[in-house]
C-alpha atoms as a PDB file:
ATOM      1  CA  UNK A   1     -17.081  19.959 -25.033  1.00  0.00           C
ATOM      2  CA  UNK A   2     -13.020  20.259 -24.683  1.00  0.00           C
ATOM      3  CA  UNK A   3     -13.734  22.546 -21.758  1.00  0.00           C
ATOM      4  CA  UNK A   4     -15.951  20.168 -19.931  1.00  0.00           C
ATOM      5  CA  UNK A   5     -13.396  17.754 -20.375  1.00  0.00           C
ATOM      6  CA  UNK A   6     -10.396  19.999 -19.069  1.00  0.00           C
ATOM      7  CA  UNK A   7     -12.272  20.270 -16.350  1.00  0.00           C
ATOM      8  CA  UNK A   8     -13.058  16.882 -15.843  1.00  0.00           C
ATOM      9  CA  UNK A   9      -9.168  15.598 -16.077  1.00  0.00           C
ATOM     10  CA  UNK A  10      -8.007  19.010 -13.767  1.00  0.00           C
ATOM     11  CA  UNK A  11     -10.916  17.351 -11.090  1.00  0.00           C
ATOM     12  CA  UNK A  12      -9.169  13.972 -11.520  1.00  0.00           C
ATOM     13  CA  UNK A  13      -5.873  15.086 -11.290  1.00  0.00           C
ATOM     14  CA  UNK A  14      -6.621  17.341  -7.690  1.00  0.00           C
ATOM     15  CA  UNK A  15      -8.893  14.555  -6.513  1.00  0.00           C
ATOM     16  CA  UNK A  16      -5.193  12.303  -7.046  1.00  0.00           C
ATOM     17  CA  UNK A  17      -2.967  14.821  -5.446  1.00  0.00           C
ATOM     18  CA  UNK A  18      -5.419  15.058  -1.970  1.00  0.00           C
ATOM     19  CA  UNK A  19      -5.027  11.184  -2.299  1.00  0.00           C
ATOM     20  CA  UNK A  20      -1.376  11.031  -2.140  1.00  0.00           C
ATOM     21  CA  UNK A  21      -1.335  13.938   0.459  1.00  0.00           C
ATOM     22  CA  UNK A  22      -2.806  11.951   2.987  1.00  0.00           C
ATOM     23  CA  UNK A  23       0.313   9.350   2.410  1.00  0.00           C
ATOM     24  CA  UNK A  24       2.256  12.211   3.540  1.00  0.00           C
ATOM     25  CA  UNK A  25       0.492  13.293   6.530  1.00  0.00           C
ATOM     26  CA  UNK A  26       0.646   9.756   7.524  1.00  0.00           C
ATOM     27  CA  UNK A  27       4.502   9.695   7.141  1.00  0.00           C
ATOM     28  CA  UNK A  28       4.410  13.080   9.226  1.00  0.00           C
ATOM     29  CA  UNK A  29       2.468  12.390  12.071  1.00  0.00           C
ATOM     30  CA  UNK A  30       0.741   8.548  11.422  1.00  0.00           C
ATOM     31  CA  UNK A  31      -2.899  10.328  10.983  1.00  0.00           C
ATOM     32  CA  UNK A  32      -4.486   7.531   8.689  1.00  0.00           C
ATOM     33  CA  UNK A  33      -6.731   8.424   5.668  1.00  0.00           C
ATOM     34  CA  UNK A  34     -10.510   7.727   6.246  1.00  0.00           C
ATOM     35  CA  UNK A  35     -10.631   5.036   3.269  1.00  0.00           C
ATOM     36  CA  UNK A  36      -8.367   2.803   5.720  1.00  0.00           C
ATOM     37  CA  UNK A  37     -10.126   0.420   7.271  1.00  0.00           C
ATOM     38  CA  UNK A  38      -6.702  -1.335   8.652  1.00  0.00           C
ATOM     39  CA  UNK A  39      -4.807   0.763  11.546  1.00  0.00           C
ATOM     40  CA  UNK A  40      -2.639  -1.891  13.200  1.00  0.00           C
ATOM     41  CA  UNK A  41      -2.055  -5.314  13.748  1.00  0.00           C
ATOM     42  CA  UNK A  42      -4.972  -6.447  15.268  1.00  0.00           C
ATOM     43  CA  UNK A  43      -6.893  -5.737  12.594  1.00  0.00           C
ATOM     44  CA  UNK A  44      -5.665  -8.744  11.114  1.00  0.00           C
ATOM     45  CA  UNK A  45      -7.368 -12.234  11.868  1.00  0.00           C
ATOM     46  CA  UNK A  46      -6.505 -15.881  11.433  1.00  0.00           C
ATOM     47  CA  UNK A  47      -2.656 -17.708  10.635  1.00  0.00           C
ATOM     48  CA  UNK A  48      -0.477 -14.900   9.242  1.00  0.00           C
ATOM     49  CA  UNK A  49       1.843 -16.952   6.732  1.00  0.00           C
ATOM     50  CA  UNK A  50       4.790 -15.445   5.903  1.00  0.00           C
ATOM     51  CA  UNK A  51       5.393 -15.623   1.985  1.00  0.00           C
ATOM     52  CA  UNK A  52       8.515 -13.640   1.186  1.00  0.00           C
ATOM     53  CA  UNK A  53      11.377 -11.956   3.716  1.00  0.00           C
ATOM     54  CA  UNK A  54      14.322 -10.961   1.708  1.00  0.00           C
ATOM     55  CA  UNK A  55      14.627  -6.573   1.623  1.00  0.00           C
ATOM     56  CA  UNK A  56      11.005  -6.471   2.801  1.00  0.00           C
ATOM     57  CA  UNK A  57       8.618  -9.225   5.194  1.00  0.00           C
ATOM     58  CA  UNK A  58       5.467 -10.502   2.802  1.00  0.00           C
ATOM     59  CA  UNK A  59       2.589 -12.180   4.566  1.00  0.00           C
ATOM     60  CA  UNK A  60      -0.874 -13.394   3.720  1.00  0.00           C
ATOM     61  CA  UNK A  61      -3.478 -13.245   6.128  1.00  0.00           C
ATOM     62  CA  UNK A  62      -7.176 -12.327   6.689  1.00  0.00           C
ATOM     63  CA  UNK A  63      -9.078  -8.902   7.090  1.00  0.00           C
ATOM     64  CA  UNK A  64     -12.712  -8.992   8.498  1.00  0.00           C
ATOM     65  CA  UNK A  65     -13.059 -12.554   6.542  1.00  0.00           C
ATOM     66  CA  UNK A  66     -11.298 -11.322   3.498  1.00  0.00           C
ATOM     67  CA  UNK A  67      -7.409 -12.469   2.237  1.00  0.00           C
ATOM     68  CA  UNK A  68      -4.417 -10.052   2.529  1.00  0.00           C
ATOM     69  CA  UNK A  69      -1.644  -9.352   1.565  1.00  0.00           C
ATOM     70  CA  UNK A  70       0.562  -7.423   4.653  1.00  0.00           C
ATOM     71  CA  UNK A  71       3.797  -5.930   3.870  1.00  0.00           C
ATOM     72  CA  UNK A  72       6.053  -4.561   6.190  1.00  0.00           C
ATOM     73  CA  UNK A  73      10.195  -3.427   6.301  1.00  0.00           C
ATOM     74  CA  UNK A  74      11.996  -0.139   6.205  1.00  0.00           C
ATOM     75  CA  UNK A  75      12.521   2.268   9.408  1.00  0.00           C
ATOM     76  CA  UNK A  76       9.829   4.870   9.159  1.00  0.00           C
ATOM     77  CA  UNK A  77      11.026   7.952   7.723  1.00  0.00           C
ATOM     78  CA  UNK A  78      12.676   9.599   4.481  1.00  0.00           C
ATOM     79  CA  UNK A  79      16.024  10.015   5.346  1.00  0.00           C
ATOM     80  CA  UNK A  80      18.974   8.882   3.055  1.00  0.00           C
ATOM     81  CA  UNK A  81      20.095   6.279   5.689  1.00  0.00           C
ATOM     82  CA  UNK A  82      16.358   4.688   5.663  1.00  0.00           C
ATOM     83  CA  UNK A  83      15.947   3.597   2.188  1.00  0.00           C
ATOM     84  CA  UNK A  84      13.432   0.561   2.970  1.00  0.00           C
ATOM     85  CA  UNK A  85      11.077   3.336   4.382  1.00  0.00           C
ATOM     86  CA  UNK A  86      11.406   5.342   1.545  1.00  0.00           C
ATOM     87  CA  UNK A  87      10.623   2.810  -0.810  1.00  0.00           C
ATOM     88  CA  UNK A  88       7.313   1.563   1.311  1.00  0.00           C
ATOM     89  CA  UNK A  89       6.810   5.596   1.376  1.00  0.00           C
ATOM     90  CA  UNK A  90       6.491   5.372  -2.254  1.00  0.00           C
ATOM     91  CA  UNK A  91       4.753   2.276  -2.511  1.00  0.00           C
ATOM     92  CA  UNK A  92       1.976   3.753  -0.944  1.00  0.00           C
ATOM     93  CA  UNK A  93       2.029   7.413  -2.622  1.00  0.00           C
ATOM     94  CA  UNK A  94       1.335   5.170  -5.664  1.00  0.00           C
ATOM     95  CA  UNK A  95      -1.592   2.893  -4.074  1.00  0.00           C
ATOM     96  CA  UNK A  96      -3.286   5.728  -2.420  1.00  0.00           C
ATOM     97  CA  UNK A  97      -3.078   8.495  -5.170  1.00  0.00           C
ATOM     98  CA  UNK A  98      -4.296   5.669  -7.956  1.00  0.00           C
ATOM     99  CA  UNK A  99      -6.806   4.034  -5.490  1.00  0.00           C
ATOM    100  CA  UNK A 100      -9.946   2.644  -7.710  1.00  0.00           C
ATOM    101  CA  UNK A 101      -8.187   2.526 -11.011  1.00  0.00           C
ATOM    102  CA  UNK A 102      -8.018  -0.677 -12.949  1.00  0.00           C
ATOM    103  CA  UNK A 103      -5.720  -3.063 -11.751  1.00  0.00           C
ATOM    104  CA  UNK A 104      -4.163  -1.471  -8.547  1.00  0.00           C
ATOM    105  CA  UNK A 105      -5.044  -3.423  -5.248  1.00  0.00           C
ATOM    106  CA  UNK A 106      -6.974  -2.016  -2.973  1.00  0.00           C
ATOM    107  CA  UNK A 107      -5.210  -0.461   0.050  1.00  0.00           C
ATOM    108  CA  UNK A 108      -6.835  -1.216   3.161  1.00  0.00           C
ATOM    109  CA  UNK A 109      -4.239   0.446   5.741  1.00  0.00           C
ATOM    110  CA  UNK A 110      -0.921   0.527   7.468  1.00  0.00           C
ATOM    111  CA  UNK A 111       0.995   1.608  10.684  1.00  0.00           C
ATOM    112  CA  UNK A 112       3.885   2.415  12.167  1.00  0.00           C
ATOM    113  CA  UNK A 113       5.081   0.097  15.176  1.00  0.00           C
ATOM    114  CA  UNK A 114       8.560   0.030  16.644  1.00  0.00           C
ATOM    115  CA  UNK A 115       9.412   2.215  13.677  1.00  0.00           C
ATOM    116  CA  UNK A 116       9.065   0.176  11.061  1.00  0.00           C
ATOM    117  CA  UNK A 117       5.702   0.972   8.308  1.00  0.00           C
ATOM    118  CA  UNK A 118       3.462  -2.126   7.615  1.00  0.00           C
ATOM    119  CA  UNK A 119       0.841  -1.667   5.252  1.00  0.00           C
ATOM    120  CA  UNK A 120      -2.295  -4.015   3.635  1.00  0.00           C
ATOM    121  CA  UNK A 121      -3.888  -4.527   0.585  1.00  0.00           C
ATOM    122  CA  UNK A 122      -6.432  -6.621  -0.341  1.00  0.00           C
ATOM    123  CA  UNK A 123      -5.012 -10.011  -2.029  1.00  0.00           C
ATOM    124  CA  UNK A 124      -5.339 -10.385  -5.668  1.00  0.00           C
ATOM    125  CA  UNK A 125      -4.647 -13.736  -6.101  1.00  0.00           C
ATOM    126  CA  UNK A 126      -1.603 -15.515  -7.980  1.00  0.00           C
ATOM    127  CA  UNK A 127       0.619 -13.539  -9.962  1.00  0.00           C
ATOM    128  CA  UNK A 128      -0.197 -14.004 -13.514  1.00  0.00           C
ATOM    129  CA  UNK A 129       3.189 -13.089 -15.335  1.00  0.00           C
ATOM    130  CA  UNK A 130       6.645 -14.334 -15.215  1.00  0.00           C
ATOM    131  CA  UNK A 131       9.872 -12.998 -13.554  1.00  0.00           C
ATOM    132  CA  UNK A 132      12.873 -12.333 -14.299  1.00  0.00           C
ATOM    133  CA  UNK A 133      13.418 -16.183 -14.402  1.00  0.00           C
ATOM    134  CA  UNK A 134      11.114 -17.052 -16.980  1.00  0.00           C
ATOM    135  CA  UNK A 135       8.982 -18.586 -13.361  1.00  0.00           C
ATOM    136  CA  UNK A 136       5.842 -17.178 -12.478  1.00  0.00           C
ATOM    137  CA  UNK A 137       6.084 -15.657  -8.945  1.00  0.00           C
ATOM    138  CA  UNK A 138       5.056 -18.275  -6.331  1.00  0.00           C
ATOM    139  CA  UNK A 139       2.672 -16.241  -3.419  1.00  0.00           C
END
């Protein structure tokens, strides 16, 4: 039994790693994953309504009838001087390589145009805890 189950968290823990590898490839040479269904802009439909534009932009808008959430900000790239990328970079390793598990949006895609990386997730609705403010997060 403890050897089936080795091999069952080594499986989980490769299947994770291919995930986030495909993050990097992206970052590389913009060759998108096959789980994204969103590859630029026009993918998105109806009024895009900006909710948020202080270190990155945060939008809302619609995705083949459903509501998203686009975010977008940061030069693409890794280098020192391009921090915003590098965060987005990491935003992504992180909803890619935990795609499916509880509580992580769904990543639907993201591109690169004039430099800068936008990405998509599905929208999960109203934030449910507070801030640093003691005032739930208004989206």
């Amino acid at each position: 039994v403890s050897l089936a189950l080795l091999v069952a968290h080594a499986t989980a823990a490769d299947e994770m790693l291919a995930r986030a590898a495909t993050i990097d490839a992206f970052f590389k040479n913009a060759t998108t994953p096959a789980t994204w269904s969103v590859r630029s802009r026009s993918d998105l439909t109806g009024p895009i309504t900006e909710i948020y534009d202080k270190a990155k932009r945060v939008s809302r808008a619609h995705v083949k009838g459903r509501r998203v959430v686009v975010k977008a900000g940061g030069r693409h790239g890794l280098s020192n001087e391009n921090r915003g990328a590098g965060v987005l970079y990491f935003e992504l390793l992180y909803l890619e390589a935990l795609r499916g598990a509880p509580g992580i949006p769904e990543l639907l895609g993201a591109w690169v145009e004039d430099g800068n990386v936008t990405y998509v997730v599905r929208d999960c609705g109203q934030a449910i805890g507070a801030g640093t403010s003691g005032k739930p997060s208004i989206l």
